[in-house]
Protein backbone atom coordinates (compact mmCIF):
# COMPACT_ATOMS: atom_id res chain seq x y z
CA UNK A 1 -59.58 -48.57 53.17
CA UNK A 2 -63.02 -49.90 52.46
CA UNK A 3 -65.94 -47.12 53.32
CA UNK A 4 -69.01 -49.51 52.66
CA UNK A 5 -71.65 -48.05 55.13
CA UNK A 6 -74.94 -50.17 53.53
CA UNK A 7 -73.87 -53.19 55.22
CA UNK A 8 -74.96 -53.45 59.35
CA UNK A 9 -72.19 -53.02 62.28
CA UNK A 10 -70.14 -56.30 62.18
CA UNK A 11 -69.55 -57.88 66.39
CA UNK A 12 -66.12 -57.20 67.31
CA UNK A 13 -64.74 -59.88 70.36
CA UNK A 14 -61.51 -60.47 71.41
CA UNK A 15 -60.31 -63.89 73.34
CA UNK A 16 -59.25 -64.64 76.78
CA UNK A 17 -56.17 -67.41 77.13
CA UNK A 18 -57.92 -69.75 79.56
CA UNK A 19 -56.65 -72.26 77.99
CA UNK A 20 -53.05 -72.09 79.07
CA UNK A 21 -52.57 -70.55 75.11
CA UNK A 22 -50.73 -67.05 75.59
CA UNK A 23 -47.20 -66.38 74.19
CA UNK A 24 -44.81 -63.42 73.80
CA UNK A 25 -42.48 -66.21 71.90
CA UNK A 26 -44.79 -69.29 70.47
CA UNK A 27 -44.44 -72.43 71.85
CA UNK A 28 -42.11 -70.72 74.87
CA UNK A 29 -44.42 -70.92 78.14
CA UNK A 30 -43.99 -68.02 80.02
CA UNK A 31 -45.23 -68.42 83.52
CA UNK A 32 -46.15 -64.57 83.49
CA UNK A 33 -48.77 -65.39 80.63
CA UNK A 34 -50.21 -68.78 82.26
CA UNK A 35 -53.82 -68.54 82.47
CA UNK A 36 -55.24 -67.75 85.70
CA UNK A 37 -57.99 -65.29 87.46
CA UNK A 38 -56.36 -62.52 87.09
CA UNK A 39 -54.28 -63.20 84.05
CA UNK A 40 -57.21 -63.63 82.00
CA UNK A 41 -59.43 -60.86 84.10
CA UNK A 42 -56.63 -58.42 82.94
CA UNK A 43 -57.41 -59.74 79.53
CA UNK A 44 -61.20 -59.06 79.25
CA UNK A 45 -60.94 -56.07 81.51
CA UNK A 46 -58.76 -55.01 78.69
CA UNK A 47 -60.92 -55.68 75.97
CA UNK A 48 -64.29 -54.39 78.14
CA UNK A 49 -62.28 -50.88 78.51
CA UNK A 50 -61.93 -50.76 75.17
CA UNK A 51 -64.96 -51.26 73.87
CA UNK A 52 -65.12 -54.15 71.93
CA UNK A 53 -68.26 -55.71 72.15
CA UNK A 54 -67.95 -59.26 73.16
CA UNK A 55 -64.94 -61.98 74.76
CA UNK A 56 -64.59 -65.40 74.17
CA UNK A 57 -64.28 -67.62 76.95
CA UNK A 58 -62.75 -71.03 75.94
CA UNK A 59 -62.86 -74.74 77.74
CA UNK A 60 -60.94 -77.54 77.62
CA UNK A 61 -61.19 -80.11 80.06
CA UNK A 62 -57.02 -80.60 80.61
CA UNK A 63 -56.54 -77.00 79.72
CA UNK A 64 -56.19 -73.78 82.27
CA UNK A 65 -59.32 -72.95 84.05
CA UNK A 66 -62.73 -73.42 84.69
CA UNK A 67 -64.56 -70.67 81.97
CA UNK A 68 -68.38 -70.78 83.37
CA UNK A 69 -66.56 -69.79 87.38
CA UNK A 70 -64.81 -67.32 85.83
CA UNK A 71 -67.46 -66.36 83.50
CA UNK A 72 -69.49 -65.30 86.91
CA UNK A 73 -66.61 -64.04 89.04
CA UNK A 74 -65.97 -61.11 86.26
CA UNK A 75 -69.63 -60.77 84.82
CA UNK A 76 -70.21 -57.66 87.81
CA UNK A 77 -66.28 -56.05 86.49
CA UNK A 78 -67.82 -55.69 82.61
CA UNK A 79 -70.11 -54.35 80.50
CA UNK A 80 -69.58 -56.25 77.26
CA UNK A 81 -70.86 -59.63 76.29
CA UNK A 82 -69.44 -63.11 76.88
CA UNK A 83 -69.36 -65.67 74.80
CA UNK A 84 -69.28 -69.10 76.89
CA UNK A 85 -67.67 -72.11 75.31
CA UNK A 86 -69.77 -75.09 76.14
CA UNK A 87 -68.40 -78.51 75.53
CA UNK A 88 -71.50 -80.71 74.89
CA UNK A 89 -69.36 -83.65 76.37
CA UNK A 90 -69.35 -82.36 79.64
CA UNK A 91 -72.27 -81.11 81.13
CA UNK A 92 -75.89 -82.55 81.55
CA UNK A 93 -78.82 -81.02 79.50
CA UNK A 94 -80.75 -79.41 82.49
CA UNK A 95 -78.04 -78.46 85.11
CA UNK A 96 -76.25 -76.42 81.98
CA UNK A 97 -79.54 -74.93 81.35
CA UNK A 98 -80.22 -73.78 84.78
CA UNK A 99 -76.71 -72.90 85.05
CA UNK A 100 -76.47 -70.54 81.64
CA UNK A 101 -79.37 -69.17 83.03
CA UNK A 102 -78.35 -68.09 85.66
CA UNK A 103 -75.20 -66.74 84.56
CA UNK A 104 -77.34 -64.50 82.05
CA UNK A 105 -79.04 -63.11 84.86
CA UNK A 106 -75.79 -62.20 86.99
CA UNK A 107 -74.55 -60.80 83.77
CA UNK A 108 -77.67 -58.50 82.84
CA UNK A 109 -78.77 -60.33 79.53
CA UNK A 110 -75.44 -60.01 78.32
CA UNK A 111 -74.73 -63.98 77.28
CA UNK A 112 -73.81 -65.59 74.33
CA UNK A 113 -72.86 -69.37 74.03
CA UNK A 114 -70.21 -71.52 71.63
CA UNK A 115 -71.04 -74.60 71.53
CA UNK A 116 -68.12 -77.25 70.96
CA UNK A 117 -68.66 -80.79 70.00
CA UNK A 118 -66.78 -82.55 72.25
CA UNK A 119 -66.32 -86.08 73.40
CA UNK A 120 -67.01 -86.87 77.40
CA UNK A 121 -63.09 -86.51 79.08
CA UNK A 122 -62.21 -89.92 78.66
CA UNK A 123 -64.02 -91.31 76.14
CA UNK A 124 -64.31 -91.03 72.56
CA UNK A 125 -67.29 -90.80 70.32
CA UNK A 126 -67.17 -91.30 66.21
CA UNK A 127 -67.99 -87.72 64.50
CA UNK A 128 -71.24 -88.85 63.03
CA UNK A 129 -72.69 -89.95 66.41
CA UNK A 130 -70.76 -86.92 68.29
CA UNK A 131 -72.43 -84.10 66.18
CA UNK A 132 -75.47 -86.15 66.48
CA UNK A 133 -75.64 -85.73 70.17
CA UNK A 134 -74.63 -82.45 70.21
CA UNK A 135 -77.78 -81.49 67.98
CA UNK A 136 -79.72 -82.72 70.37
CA UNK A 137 -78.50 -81.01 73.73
CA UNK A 138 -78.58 -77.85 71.08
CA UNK A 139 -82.53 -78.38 70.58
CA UNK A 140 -82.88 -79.34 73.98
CA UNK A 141 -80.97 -76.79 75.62
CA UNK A 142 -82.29 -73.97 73.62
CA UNK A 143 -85.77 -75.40 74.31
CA UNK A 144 -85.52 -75.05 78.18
CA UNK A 145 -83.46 -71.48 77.83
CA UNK A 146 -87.09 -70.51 76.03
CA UNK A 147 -88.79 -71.53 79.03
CA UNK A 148 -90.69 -74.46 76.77
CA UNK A 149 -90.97 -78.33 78.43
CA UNK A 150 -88.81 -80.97 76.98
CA UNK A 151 -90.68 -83.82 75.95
CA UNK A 152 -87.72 -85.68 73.80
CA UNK A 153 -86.51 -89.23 73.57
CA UNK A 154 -83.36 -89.54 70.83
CA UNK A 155 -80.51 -91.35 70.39
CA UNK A 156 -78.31 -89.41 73.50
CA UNK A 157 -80.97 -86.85 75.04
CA UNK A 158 -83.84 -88.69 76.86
CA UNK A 159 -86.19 -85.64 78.71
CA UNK A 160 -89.44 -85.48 79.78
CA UNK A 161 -88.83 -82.11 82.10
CA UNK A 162 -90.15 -78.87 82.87
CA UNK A 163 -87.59 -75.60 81.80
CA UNK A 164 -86.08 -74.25 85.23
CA UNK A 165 -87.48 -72.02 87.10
CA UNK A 166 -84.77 -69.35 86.61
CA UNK A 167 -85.21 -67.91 83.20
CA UNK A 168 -82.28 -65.71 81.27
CA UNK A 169 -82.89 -61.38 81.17
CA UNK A 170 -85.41 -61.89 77.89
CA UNK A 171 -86.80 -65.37 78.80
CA UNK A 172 -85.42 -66.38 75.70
CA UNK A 173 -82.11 -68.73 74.93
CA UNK A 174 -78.36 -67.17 74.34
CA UNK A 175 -77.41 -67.19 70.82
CA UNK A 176 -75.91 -70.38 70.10
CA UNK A 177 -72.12 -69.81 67.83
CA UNK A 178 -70.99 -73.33 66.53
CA UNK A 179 -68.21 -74.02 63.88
CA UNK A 180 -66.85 -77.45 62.00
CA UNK A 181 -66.05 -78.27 58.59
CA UNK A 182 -66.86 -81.62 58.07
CA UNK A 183 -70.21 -82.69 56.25
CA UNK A 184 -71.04 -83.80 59.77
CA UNK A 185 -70.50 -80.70 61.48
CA UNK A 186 -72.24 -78.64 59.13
CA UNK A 187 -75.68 -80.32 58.76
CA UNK A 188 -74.75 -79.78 62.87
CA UNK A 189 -74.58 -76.05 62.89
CA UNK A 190 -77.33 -76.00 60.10
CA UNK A 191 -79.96 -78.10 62.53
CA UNK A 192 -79.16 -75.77 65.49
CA UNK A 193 -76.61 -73.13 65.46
CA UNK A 194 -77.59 -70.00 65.17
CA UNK A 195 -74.13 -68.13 64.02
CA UNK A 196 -71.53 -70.80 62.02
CA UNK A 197 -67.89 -69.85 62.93
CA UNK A 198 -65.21 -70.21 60.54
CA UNK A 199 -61.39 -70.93 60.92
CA UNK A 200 -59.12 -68.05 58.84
CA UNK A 201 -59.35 -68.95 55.19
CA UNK A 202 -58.68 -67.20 51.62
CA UNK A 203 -61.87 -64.99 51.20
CA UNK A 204 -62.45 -67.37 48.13
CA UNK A 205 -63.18 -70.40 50.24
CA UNK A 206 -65.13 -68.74 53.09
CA UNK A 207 -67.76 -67.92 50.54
CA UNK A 208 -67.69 -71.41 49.18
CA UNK A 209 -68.19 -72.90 52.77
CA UNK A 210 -71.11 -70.17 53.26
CA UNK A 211 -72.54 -71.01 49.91
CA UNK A 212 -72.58 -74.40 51.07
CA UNK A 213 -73.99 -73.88 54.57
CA UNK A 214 -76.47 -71.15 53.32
CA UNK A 215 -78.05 -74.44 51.28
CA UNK A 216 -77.95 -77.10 54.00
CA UNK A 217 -79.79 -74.22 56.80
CA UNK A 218 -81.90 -73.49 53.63
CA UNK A 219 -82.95 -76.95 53.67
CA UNK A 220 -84.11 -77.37 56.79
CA UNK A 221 -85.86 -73.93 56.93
CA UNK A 222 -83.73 -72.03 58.83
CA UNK A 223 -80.86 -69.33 58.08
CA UNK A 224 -77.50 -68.84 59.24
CA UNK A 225 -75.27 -66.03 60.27
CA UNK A 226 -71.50 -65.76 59.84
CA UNK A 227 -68.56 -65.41 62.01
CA UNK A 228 -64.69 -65.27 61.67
CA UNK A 229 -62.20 -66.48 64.35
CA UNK A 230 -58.60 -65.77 63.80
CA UNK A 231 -55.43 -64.00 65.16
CA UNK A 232 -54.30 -60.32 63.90
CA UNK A 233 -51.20 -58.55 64.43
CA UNK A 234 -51.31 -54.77 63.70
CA UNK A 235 -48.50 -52.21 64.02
CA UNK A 236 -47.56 -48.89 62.32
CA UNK A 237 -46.31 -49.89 59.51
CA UNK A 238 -46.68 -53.49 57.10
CA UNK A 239 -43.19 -54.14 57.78
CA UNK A 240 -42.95 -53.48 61.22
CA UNK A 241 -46.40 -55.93 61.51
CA UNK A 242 -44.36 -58.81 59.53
CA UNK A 243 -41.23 -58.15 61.94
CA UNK A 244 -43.22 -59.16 64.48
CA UNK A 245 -45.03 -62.08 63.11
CA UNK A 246 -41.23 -63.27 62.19
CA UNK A 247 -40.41 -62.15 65.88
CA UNK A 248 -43.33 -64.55 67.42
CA UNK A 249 -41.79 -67.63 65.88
CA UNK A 250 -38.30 -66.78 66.16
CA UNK A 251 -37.68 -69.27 69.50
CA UNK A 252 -39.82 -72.15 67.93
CA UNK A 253 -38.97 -75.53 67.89
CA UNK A 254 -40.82 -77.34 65.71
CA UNK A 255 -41.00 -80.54 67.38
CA UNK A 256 -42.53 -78.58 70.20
CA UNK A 257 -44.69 -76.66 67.60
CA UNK A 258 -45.88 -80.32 66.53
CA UNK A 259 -46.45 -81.35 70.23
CA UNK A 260 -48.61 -78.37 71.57
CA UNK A 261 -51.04 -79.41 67.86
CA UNK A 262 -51.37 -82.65 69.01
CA UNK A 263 -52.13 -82.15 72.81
CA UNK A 264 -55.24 -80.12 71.23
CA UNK A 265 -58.83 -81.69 71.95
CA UNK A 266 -59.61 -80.91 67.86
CA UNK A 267 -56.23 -82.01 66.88
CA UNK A 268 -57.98 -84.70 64.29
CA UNK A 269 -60.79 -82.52 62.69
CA UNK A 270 -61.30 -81.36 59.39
CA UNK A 271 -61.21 -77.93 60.44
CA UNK A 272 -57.25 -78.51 62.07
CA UNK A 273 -56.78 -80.59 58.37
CA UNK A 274 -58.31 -77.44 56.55
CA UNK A 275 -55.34 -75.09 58.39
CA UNK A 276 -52.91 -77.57 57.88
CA UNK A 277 -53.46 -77.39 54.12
CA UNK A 278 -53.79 -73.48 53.98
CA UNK A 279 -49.99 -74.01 55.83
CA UNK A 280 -48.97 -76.02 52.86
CA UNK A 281 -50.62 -73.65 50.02
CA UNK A 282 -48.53 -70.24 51.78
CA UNK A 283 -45.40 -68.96 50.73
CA UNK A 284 -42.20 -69.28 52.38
CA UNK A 285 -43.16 -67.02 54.89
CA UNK A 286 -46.08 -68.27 55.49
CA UNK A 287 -48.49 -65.92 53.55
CA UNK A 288 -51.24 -67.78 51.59
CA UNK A 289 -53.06 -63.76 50.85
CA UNK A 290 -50.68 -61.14 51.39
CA UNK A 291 -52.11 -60.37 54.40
CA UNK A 292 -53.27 -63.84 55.98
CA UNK A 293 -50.25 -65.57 57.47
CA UNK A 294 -50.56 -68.77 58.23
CA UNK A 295 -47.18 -69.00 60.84
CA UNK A 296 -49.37 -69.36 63.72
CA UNK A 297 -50.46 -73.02 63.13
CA UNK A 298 -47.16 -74.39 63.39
CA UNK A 299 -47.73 -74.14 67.44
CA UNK A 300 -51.24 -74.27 67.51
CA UNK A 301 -54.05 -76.21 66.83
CA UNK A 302 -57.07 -74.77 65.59
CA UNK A 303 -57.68 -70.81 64.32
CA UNK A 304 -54.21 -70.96 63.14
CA UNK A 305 -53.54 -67.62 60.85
CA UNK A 306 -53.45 -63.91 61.69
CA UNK A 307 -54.33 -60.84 60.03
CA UNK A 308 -51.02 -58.86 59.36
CA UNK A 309 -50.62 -55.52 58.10
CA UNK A 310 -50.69 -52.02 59.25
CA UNK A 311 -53.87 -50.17 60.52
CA UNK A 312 -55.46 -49.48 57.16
CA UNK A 313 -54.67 -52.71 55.51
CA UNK A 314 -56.04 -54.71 58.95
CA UNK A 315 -59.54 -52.63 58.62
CA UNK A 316 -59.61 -53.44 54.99
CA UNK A 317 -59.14 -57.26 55.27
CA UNK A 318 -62.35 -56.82 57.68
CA UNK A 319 -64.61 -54.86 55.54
CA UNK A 320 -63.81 -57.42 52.80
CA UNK A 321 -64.57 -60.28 55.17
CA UNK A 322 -67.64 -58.07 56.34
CA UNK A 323 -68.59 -57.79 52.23
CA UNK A 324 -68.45 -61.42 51.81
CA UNK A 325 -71.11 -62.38 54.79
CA UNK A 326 -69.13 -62.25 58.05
CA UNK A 327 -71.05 -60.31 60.90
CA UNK A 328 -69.40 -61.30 64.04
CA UNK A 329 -65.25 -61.51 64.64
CA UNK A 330 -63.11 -63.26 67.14
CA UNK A 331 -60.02 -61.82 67.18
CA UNK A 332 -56.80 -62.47 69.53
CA UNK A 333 -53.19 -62.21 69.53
CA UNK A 334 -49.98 -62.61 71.29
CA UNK A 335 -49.69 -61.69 73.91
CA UNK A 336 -53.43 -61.37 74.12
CA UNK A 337 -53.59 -57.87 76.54
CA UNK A 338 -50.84 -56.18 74.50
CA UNK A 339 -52.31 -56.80 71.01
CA UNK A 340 -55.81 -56.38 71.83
CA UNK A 341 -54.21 -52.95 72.86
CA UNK A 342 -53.02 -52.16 69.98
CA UNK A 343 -56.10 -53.58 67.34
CA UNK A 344 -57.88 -51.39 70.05
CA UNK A 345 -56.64 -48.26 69.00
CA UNK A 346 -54.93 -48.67 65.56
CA UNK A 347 -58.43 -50.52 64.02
CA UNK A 348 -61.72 -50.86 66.19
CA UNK A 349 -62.50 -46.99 65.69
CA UNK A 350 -62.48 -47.23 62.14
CA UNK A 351 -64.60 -50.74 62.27
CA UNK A 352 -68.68 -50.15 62.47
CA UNK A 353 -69.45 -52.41 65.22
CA UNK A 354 -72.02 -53.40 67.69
CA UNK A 355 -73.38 -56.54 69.19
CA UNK A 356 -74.82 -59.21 67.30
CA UNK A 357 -78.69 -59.52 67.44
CA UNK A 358 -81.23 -61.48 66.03
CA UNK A 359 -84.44 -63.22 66.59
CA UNK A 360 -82.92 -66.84 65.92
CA UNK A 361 -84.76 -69.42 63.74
CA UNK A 362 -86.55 -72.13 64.93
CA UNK A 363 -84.97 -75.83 65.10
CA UNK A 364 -85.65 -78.99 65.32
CA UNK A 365 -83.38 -82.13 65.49
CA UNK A 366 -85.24 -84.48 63.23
């Protein structure tokens, strides 16, 4: 196992299923695992206890439960961070401000926010013009989280306002974590983001798509950090870890596999194209690196491979991600309590970690 100490602590999260995605068996529903309050509470109570050092809250609009309610209702049971999922669809420009805000302060500073491109429930946008509008509610947003006036007239943002009264802990705006693969998306997370999240890939091609976004934040003065969003499934030994990725598909049927992809809100991006080609590239079991399998994308739409191996092996893929640029990683499994209890104590102790902190760049969406 890699002992590279020159490099920084990498942020270590773990993900709460509130979107209804939480298996023992994929693409079996188990009404034990549906998301709910406490469901999910037991889920980032698990990963607060534990120590990792931030949880990511998804959204989607047909999907389980409301994250920014929840979000607030656990915020006084925790100590770690949060990472919000925003869909810039959704929510108006000065009411989400005043809301993260205020979340912030009922969580002690301890906010982070993913912003999602989405389309308004209902409707649907072209990509161009979608990532288009979400750079502006990023600029916007982040300029009223700073405590700065918006005086902005663009194509879907039209603000002449004063920042809300209620500021976040520092007075300054949540990191902003953003990911998407198409040429759209990326001059996106370039403009704005402040961390660029990538789907599980061969190492190979995550340091092609940071070469490539390190140029287009380059370009527009600004710099980006790195993050990593997939499954993992850790035991003992490596066979005992690819028993049970073979176990977690062994009740699938694949034109239910097929069905749950295509109820996803992403199920058309280049990012869900991307893991549908690493599927296709994989071995018969699935393995496109001998320890990336890709079996969790036949049931699931986006992040759609896993980390398999035992403890060692797990840590190593890491440190290598961590060597090639990564700093922050969301990790999950199924189900989501019992394997963040065991990447808890097989891995995270031997993983330098710590939450993820920087003064971000400035932006601006022309």
């Amino acid at each position: 196992m890699s002992t590279t100490t020159t490099r920084p602590p990498v942020e270590m999260a773990w993900f709460s299923a509130l979107c209804d995605d939480d298996y023992e068996f994929l693409g079996v529903p188990d009404p034990l695992l549906r998301s709910s309050v406490e469901h999910c509470r037991n889920i980032v109570l698990t990963a607060d206890r534990y120590g990792f050092d931030n949880v990511l809250l998804p959204s989607g609009y047909q999907l389980g439960i409301d994250n920014t309610v929840f979000a607030a209702a656990v915020a006084p049971l925790t100590t770690l961070r949060m990472l919000l999922a925003i869909r810039c669809g959704e929510l108006v420009v000065p009411q989400l401000a005043r809301q993260l805000a205020t979340l912030d302060q009922a969580m002690g500073g301890r906010l982070t926010v993913n912003i999602i491109s989405s389309d308004i429930p209902g409707e649907t946008l072209d990509s161009g013009p979608r990532y288009r509008r979400s750079t502006e509610i990023m600029f916007a947003l982040r300029e009223l989280l700073n405590g700065h006036a918006v005086k902005f007239h663009g194509d879907f943002v039209d603000l002449d306002i004063d920042p809300p009264r209620v500021t976040t802990v520092s007075g300054q705006s949540p990191l902003f974590y953003f990911g998407g693969l198409s040429p759209a998306a990326r001059e996106c997370a370039a403009a704005g983001a402040d961390v660029f999240l990538m789907w599980p890939d061969t190492t190979a091609k995550v340091l092609d798509v940071k070469a490539d976004m390190d140029a287009r934040a380059a370009a527009k003065g600004r710099h980006l950090r790195y993050g990593w969003r997939s499954h993992v499934i850790v035991r003992e030994t490596e066979a005992e870890a690819r028993d049970a990725a073979r176990r977690l598909l062994s009740k699938l049927d694949d034109d239910e596999g097929a069905a749950i992809r295509q109820r996803s809100l992403d199920s058309t991006s280049a990012g869900v194209a991307r893991q549908a080609a690493l599927r296709g590239e994989a071995d018969d079991e699935g393995y496109v690196e001998r320890h990336l399998w890709t079996g969790v994308g036949r049931a699931r739409s986006g992040a759609g491979a896993a980390i398999v191996g035992d403890p060692d092996q797990v840590a190593a893929k890491i440190n290598e991600l961590a060597d090639a640029g990564i700093e922050a990683f969301i990790l999950s499994g199924y189900p989501h309590a019992a394997e963040c209890d065991l990447f808890a104590r097989h891995v995270l102790p031997s993983i330098e970690h710590g939450w993820l902190d920087f003064t971000p760049d400035p932006v601006n969406p022309d």
